[in-house]
PDB file of N, CA and C in Angstrom:
ATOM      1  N   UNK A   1     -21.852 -27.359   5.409  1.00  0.00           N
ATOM      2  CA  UNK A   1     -21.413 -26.374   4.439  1.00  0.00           C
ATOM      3  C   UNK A   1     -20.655 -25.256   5.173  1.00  0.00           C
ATOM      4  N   UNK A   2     -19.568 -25.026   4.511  1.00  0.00           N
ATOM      5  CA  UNK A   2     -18.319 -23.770   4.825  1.00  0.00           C
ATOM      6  C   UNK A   2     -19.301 -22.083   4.513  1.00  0.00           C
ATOM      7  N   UNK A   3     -19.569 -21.775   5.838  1.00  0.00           N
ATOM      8  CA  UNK A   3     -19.713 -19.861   4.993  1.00  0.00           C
ATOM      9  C   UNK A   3     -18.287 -19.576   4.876  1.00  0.00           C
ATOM     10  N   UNK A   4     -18.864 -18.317   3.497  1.00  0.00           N
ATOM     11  CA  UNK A   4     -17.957 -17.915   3.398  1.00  0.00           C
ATOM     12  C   UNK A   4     -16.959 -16.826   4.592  1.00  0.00           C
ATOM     13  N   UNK A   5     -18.070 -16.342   5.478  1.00  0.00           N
ATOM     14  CA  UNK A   5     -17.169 -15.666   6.549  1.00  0.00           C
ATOM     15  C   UNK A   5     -16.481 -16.598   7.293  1.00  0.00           C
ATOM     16  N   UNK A   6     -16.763 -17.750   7.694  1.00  0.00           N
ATOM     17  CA  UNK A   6     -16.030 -19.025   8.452  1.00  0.00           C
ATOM     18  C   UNK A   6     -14.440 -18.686   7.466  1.00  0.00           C
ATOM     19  N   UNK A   7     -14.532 -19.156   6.186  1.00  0.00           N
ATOM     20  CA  UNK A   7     -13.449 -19.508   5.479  1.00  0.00           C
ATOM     21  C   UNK A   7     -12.578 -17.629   5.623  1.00  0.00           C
ATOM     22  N   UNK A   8     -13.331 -16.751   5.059  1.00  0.00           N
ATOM     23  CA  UNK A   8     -12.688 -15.632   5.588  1.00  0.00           C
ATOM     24  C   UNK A   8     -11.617 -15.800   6.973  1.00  0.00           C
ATOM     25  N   UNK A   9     -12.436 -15.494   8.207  1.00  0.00           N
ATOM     26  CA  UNK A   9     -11.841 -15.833   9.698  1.00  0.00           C
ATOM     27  C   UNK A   9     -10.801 -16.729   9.634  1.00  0.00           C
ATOM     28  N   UNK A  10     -11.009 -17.814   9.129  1.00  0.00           N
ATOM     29  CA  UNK A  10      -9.907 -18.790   9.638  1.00  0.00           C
ATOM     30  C   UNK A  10      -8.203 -18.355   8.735  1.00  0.00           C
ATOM     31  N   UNK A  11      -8.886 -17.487   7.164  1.00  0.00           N
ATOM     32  CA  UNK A  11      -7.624 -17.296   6.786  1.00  0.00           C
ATOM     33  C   UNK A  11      -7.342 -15.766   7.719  1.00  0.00           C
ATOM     34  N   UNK A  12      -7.882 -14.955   8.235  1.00  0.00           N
ATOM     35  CA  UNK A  12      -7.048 -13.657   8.921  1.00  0.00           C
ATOM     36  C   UNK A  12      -6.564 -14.537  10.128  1.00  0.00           C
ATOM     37  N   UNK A  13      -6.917 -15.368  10.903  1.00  0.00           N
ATOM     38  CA  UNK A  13      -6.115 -16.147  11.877  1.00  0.00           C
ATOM     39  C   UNK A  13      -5.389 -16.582  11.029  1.00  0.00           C
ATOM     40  N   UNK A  14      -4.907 -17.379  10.261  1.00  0.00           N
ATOM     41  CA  UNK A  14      -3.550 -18.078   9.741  1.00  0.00           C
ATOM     42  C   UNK A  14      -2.514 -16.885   9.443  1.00  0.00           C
ATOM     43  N   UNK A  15      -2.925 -15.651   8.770  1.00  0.00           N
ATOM     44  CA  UNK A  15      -2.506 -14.640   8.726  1.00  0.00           C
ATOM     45  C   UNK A  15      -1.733 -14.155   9.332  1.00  0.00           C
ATOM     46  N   UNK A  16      -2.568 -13.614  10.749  1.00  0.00           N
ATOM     47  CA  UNK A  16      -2.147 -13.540  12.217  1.00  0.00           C
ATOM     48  C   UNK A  16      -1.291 -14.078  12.569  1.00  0.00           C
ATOM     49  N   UNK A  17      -1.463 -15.210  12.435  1.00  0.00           N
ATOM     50  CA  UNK A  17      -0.532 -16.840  13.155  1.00  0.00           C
ATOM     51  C   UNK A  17       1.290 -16.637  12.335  1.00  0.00           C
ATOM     52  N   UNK A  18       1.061 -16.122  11.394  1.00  0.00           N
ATOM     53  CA  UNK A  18       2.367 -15.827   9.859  1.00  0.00           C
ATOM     54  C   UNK A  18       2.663 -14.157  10.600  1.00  0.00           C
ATOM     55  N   UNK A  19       2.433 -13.883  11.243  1.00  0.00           N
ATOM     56  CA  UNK A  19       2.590 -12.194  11.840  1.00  0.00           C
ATOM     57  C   UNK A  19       2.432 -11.291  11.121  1.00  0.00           C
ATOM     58  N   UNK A  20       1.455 -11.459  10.026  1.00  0.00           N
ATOM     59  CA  UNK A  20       0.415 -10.094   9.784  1.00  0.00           C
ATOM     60  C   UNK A  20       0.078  -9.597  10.397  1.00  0.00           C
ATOM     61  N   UNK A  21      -0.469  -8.483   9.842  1.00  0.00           N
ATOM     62  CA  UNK A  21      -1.114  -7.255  11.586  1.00  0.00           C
ATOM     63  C   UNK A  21      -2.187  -7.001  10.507  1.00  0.00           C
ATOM     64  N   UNK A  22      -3.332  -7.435  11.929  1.00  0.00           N
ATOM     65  CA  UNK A  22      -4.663  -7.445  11.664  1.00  0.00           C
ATOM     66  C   UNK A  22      -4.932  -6.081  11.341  1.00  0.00           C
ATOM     67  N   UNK A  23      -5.370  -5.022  10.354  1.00  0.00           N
ATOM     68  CA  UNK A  23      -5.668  -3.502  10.545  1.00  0.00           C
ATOM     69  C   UNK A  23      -7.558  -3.553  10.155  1.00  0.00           C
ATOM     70  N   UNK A  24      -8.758  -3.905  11.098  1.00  0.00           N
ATOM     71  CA  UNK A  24      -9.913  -3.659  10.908  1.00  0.00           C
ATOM     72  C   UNK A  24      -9.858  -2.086  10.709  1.00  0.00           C
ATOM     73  N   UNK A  25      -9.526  -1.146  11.033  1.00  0.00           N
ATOM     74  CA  UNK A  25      -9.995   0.359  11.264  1.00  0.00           C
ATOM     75  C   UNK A  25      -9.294   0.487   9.566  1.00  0.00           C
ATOM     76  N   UNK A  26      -8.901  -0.204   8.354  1.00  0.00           N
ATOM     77  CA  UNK A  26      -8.826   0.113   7.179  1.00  0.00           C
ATOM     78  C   UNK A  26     -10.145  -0.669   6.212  1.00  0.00           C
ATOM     79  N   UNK A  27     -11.129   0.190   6.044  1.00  0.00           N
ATOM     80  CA  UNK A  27     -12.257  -0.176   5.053  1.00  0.00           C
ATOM     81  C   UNK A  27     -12.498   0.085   4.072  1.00  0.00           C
ATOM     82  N   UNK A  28     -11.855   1.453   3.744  1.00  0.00           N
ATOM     83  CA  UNK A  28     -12.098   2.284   2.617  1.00  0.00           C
ATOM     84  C   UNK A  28     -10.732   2.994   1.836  1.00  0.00           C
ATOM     85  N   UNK A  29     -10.742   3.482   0.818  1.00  0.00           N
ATOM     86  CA  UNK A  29      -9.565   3.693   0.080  1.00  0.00           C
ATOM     87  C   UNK A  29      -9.070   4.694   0.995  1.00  0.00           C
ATOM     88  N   UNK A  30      -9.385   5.393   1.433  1.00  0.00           N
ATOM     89  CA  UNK A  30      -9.261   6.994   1.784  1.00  0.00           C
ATOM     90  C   UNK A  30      -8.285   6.366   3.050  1.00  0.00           C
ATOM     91  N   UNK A  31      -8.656   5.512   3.749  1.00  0.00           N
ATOM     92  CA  UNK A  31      -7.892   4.860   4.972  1.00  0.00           C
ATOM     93  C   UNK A  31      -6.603   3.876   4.587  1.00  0.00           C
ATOM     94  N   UNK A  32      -7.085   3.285   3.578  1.00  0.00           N
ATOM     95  CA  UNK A  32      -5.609   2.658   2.525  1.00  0.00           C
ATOM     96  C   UNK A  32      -4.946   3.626   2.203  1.00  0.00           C
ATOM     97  N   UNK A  33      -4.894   4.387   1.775  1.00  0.00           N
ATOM     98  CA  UNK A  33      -3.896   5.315   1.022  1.00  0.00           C
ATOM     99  C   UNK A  33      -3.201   6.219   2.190  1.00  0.00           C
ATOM    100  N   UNK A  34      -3.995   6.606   3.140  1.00  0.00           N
ATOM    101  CA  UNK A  34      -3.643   7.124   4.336  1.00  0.00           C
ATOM    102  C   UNK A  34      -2.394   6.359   4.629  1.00  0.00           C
ATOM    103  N   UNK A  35      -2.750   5.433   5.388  1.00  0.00           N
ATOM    104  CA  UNK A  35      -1.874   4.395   5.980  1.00  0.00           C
ATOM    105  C   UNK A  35      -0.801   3.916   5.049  1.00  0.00           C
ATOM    106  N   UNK A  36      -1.140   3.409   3.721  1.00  0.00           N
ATOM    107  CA  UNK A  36      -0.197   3.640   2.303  1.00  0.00           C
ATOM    108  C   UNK A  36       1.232   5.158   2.516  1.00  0.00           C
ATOM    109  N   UNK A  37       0.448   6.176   2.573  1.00  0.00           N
ATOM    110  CA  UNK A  37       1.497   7.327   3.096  1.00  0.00           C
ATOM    111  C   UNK A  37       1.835   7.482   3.996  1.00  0.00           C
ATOM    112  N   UNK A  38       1.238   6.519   5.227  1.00  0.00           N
ATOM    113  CA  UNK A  38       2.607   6.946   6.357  1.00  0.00           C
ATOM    114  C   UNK A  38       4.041   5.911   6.470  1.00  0.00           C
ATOM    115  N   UNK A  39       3.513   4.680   6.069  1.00  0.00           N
ATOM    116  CA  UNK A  39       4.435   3.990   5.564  1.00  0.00           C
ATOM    117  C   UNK A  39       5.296   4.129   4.185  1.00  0.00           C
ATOM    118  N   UNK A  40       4.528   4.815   3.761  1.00  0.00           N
ATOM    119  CA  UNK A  40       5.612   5.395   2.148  1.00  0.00           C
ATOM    120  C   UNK A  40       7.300   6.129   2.673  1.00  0.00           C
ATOM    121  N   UNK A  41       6.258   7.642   3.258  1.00  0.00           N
ATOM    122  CA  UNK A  41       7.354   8.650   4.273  1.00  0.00           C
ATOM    123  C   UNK A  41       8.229   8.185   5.445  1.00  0.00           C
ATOM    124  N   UNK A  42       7.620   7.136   5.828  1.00  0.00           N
ATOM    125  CA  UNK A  42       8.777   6.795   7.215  1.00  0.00           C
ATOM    126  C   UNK A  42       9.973   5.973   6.465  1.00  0.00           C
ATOM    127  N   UNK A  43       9.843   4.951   5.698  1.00  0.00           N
ATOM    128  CA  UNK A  43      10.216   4.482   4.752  1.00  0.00           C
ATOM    129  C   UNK A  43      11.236   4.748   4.056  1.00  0.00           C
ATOM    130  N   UNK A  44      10.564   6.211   3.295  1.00  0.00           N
ATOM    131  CA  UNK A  44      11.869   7.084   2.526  1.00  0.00           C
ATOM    132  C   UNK A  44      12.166   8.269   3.087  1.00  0.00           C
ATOM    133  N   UNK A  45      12.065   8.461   4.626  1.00  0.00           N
ATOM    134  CA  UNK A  45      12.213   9.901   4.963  1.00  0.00           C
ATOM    135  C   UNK A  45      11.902  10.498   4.381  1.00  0.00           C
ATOM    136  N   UNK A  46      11.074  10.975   4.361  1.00  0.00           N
ATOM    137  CA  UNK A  46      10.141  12.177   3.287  1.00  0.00           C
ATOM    138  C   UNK A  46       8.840  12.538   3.556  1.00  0.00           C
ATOM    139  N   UNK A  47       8.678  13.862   3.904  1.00  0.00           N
ATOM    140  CA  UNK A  47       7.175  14.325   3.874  1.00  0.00           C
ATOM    141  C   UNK A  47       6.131  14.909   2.313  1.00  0.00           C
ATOM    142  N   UNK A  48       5.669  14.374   1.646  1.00  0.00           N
ATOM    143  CA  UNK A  48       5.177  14.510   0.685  1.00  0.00           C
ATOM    144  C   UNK A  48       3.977  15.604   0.598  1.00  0.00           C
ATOM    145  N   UNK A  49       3.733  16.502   0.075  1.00  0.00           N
ATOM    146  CA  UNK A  49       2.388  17.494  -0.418  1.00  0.00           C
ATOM    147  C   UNK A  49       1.553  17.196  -0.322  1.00  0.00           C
ATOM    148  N   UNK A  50       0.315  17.102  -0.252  1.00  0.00           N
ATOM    149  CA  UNK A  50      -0.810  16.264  -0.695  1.00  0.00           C
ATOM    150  C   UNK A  50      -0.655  16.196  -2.386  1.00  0.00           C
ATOM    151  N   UNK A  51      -0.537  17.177  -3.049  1.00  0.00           N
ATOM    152  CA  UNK A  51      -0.437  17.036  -4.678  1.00  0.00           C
ATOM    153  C   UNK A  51       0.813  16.048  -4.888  1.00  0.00           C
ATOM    154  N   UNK A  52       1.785  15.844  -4.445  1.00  0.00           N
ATOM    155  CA  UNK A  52       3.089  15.018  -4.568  1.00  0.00           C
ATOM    156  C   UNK A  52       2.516  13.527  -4.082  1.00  0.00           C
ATOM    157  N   UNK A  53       1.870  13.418  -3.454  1.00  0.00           N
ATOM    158  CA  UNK A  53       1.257  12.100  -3.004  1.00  0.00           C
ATOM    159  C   UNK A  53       0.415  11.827  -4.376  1.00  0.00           C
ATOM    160  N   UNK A  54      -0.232  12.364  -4.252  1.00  0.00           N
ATOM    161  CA  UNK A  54      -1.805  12.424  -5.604  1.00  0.00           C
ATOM    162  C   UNK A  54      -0.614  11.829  -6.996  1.00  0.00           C
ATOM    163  N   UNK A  55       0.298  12.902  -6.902  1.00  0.00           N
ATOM    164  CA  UNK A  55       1.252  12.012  -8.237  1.00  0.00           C
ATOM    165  C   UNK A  55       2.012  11.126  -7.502  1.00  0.00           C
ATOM    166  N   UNK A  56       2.050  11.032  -6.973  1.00  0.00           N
ATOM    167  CA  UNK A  56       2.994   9.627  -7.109  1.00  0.00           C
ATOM    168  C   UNK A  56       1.986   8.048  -7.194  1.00  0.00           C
ATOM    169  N   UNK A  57       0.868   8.350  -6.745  1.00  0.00           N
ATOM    170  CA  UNK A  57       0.345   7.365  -6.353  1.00  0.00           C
ATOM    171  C   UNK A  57      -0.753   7.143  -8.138  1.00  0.00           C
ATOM    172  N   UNK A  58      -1.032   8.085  -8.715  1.00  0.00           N
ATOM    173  CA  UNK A  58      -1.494   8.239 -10.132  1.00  0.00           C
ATOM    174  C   UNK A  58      -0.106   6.950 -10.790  1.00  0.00           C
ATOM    175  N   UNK A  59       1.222   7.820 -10.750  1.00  0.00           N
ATOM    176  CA  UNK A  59       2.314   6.906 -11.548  1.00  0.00           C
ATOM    177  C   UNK A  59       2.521   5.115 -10.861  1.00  0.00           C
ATOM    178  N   UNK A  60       2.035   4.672  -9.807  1.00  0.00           N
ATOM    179  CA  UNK A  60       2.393   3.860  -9.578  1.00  0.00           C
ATOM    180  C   UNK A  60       1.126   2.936  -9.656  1.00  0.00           C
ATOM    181  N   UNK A  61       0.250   3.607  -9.314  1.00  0.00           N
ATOM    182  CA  UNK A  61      -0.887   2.127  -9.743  1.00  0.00           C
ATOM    183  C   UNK A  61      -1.182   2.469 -10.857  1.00  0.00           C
ATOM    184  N   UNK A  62      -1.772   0.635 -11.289  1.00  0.00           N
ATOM    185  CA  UNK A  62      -1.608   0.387 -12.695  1.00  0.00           C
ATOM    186  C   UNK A  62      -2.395  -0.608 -12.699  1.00  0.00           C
ATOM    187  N   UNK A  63      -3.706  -1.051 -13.495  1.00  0.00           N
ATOM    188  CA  UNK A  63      -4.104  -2.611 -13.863  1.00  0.00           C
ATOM    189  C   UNK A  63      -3.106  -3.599 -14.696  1.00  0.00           C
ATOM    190  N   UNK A  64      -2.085  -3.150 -14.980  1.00  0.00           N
ATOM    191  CA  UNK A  64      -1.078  -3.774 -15.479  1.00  0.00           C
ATOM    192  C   UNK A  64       0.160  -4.592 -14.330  1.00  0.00           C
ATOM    193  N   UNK A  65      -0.453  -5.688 -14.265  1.00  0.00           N
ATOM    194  CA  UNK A  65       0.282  -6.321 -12.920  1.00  0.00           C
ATOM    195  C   UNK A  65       1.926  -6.531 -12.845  1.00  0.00           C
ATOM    196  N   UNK A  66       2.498  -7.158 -14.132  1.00  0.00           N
ATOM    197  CA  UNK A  66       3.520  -6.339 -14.192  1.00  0.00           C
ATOM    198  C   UNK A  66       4.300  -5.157 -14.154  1.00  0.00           C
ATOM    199  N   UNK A  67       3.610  -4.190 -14.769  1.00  0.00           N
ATOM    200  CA  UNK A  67       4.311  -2.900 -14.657  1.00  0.00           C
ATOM    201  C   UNK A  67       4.378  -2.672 -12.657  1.00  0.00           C
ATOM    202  N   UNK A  68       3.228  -2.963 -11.982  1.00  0.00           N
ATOM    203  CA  UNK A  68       3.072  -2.193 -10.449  1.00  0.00           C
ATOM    204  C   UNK A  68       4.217  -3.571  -9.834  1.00  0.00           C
ATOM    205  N   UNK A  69       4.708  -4.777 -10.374  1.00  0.00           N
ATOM    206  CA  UNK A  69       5.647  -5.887  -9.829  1.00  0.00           C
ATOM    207  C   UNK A  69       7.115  -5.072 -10.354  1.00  0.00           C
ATOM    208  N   UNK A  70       6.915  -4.838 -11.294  1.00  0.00           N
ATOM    209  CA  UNK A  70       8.383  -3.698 -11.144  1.00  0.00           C
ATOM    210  C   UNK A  70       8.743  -2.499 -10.693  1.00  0.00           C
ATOM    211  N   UNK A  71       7.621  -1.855 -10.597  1.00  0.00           N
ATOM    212  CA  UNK A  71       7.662  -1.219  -9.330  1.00  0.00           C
ATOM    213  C   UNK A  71       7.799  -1.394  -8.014  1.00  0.00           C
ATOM    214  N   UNK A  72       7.572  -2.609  -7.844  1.00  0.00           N
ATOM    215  CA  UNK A  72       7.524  -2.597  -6.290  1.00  0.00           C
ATOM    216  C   UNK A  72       9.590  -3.440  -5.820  1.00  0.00           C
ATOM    217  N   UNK A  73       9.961  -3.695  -7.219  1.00  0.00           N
ATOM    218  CA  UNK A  73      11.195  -4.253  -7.406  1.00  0.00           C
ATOM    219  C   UNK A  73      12.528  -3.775  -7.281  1.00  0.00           C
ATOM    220  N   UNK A  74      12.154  -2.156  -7.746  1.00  0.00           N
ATOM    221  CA  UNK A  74      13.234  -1.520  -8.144  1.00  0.00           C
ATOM    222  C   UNK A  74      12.966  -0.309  -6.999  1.00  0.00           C
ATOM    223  N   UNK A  75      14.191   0.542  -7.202  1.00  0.00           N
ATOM    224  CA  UNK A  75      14.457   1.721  -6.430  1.00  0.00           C
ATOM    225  C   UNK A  75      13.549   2.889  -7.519  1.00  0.00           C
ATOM    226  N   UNK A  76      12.925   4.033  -7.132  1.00  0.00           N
ATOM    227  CA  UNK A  76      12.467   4.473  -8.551  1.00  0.00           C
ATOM    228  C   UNK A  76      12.979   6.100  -8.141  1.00  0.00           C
ATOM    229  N   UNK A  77      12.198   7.140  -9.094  1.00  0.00           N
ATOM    230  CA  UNK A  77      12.599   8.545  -9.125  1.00  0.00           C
ATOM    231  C   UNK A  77      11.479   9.071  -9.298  1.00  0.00           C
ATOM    232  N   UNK A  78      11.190  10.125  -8.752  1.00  0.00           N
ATOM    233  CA  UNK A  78       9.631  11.059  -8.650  1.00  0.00           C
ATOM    234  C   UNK A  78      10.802  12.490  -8.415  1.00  0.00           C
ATOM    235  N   UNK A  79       9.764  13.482  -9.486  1.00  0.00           N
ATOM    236  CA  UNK A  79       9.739  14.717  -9.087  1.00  0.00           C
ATOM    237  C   UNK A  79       9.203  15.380  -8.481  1.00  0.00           C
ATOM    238  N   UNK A  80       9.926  15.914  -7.540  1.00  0.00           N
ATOM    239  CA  UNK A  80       8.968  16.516  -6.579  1.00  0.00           C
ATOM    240  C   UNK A  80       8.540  18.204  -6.752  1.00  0.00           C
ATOM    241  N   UNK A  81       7.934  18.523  -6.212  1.00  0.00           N
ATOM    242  CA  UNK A  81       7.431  20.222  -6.520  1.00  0.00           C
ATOM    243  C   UNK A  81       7.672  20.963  -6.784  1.00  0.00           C
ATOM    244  N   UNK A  82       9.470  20.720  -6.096  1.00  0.00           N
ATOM    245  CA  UNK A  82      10.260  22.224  -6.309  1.00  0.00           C
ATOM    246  C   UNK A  82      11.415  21.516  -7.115  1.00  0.00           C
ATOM    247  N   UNK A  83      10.874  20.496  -7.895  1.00  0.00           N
ATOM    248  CA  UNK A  83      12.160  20.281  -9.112  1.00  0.00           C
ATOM    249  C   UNK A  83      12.798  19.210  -8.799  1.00  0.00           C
ATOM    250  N   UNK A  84      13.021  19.177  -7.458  1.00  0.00           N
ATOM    251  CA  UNK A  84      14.082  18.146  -6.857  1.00  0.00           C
ATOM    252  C   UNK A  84      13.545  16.814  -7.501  1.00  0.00           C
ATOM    253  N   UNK A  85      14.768  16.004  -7.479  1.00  0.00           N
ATOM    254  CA  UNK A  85      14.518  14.417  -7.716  1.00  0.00           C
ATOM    255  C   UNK A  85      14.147  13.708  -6.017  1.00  0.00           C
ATOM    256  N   UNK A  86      13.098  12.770  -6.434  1.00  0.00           N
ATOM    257  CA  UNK A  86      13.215  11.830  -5.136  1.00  0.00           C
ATOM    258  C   UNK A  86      13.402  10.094  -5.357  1.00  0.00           C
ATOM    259  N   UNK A  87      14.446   9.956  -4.942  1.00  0.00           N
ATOM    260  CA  UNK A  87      14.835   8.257  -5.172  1.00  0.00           C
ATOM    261  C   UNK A  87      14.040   7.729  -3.854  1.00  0.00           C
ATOM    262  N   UNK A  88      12.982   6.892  -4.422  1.00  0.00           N
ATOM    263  CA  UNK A  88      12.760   6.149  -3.727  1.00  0.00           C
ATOM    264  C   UNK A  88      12.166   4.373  -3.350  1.00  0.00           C
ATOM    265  N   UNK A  89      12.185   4.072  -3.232  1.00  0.00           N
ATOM    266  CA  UNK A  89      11.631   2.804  -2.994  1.00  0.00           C
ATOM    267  C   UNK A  89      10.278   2.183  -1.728  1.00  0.00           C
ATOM    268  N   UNK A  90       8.854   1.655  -2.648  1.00  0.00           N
ATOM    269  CA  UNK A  90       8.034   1.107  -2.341  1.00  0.00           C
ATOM    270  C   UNK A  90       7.900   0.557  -1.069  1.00  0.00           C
ATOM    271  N   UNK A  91       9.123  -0.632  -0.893  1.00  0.00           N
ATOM    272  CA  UNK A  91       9.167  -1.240   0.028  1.00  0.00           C
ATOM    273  C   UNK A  91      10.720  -1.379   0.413  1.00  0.00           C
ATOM    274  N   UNK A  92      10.858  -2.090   1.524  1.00  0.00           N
ATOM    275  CA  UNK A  92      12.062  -2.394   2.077  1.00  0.00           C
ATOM    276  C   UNK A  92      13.222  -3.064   1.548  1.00  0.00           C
ATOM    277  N   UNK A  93      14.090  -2.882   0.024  1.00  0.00           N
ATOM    278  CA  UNK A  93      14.641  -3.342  -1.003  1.00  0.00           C
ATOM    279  C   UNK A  93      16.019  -4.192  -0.369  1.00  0.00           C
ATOM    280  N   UNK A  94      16.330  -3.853   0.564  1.00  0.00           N
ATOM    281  CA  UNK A  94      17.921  -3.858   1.205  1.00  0.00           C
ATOM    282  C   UNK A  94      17.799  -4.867   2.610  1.00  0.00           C
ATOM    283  N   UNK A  95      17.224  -4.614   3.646  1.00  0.00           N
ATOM    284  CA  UNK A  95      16.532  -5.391   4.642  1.00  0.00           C
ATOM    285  C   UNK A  95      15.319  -6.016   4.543  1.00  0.00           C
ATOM    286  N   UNK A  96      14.948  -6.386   3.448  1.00  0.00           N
ATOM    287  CA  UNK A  96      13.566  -7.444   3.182  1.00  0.00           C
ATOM    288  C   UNK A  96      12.852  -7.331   4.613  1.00  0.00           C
ATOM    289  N   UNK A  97      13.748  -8.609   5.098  1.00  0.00           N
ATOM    290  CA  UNK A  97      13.376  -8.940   6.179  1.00  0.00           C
ATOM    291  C   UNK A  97      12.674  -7.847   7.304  1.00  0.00           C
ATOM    292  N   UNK A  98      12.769  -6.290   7.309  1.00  0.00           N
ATOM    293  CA  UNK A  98      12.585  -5.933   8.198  1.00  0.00           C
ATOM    294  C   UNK A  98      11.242  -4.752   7.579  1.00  0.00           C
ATOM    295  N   UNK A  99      10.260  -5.719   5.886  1.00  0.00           N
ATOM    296  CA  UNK A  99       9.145  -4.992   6.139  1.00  0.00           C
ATOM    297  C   UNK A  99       8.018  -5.677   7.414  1.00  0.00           C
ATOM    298  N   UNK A 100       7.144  -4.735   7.126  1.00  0.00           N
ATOM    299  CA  UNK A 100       6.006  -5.365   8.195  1.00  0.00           C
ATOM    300  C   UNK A 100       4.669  -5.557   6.981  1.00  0.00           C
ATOM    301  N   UNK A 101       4.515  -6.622   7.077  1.00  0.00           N
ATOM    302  CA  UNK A 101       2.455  -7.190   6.561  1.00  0.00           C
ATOM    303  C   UNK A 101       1.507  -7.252   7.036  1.00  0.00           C
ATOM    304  N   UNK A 102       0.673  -6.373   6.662  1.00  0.00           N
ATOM    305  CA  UNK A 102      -0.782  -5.833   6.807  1.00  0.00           C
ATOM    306  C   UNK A 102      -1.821  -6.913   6.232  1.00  0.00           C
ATOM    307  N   UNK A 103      -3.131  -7.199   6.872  1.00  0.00           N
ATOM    308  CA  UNK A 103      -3.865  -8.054   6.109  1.00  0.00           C
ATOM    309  C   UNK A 103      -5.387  -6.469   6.467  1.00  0.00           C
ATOM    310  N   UNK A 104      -5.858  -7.099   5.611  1.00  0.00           N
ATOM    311  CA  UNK A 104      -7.591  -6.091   5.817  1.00  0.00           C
ATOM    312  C   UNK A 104      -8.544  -6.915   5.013  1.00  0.00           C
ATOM    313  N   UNK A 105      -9.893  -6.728   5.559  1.00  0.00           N
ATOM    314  CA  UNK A 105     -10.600  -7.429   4.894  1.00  0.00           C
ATOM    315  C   UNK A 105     -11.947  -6.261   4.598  1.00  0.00           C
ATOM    316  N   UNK A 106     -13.032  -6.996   3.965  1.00  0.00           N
ATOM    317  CA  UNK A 106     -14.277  -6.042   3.698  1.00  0.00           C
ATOM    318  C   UNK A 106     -13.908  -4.492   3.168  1.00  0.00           C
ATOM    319  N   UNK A 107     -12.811  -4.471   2.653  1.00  0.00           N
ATOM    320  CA  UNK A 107     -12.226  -3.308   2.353  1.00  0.00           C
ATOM    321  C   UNK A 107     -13.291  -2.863   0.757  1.00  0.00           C
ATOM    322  N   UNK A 108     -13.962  -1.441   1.092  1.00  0.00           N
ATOM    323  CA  UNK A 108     -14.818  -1.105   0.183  1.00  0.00           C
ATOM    324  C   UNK A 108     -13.939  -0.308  -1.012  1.00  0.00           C
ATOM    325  N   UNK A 109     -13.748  -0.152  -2.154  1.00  0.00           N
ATOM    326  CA  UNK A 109     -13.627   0.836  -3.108  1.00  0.00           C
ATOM    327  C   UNK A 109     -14.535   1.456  -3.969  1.00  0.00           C
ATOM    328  N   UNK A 110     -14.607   2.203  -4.074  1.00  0.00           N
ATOM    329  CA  UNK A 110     -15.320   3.007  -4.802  1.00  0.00           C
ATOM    330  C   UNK A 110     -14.923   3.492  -5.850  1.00  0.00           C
ATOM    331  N   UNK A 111     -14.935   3.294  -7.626  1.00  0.00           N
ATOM    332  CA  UNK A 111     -14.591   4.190  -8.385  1.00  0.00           C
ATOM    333  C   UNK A 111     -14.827   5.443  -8.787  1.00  0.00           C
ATOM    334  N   UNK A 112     -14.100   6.435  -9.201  1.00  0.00           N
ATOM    335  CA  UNK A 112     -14.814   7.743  -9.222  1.00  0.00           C
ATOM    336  C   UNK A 112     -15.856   7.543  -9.847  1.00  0.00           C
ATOM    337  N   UNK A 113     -16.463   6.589 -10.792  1.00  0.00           N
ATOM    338  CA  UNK A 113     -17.716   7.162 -11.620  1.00  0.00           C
ATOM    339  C   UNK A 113     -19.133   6.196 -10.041  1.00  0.00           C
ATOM    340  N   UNK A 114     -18.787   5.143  -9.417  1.00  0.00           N
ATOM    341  CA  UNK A 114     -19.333   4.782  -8.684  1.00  0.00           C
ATOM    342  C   UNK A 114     -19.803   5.737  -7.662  1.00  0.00           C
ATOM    343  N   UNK A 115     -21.084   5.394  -6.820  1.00  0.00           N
ATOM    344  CA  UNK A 115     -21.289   5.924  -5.597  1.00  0.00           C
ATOM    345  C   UNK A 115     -21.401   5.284  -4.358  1.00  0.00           C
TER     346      UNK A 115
END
């Protein structure tokens, strides 16, 4: 019989093997979203607020799997603090080829009403 951590392991090696980058030190949302914003800002040149992060990241996730697939499709627009528009884009729209993939596993969430 297969454990399930066996079957885990062997897919972050295939992962690996496809040039994902292993990130163990991401477990928790607080470390996703972190890492989520430094790749957001390098991305779109842009240093974001903490409140400008908080919205942007409210408007873009969604249990609606479509709506967050067109998001991740298109170029989009956020207002930022002092009025300004910010065009930006999720991921790498123009050079595909030159995002980078993250795998994580045991990654905990917590909902706000959870403890």
């Amino acid at each position: 019989m297969t454990k399930e951590n066996d079957i885990e392991q062997r897919l972050l090696t295939k992962l690996q093997d496809l040039k994902y980058t292993y990130r163990p030190d991401i477990r928790d949302r607080e470390a996703l979203e972190q890492n989520f914003r430094e790749k957001f800002e390098a991305l779109n040149r842009v240093n974001l607020t903490d409140a400008e992060f908080a919205r942007l990241l409210e408007g873009i996730i969604s249990t609606d799997t479509f709506a967050c697939a067109e998001t991740l499709r298109h170029r989009n627009t956020f207002e930022r603090e002092d009025g300004t528009p910010l065009h930006y884009q999720p991921v790498n729209l123009k050079d595909w080829c030159k995002n980078s993939f993250e795998v994580v596993n045991q990654l905990r969430i917590n909902t706000k009403s959870s403890f």
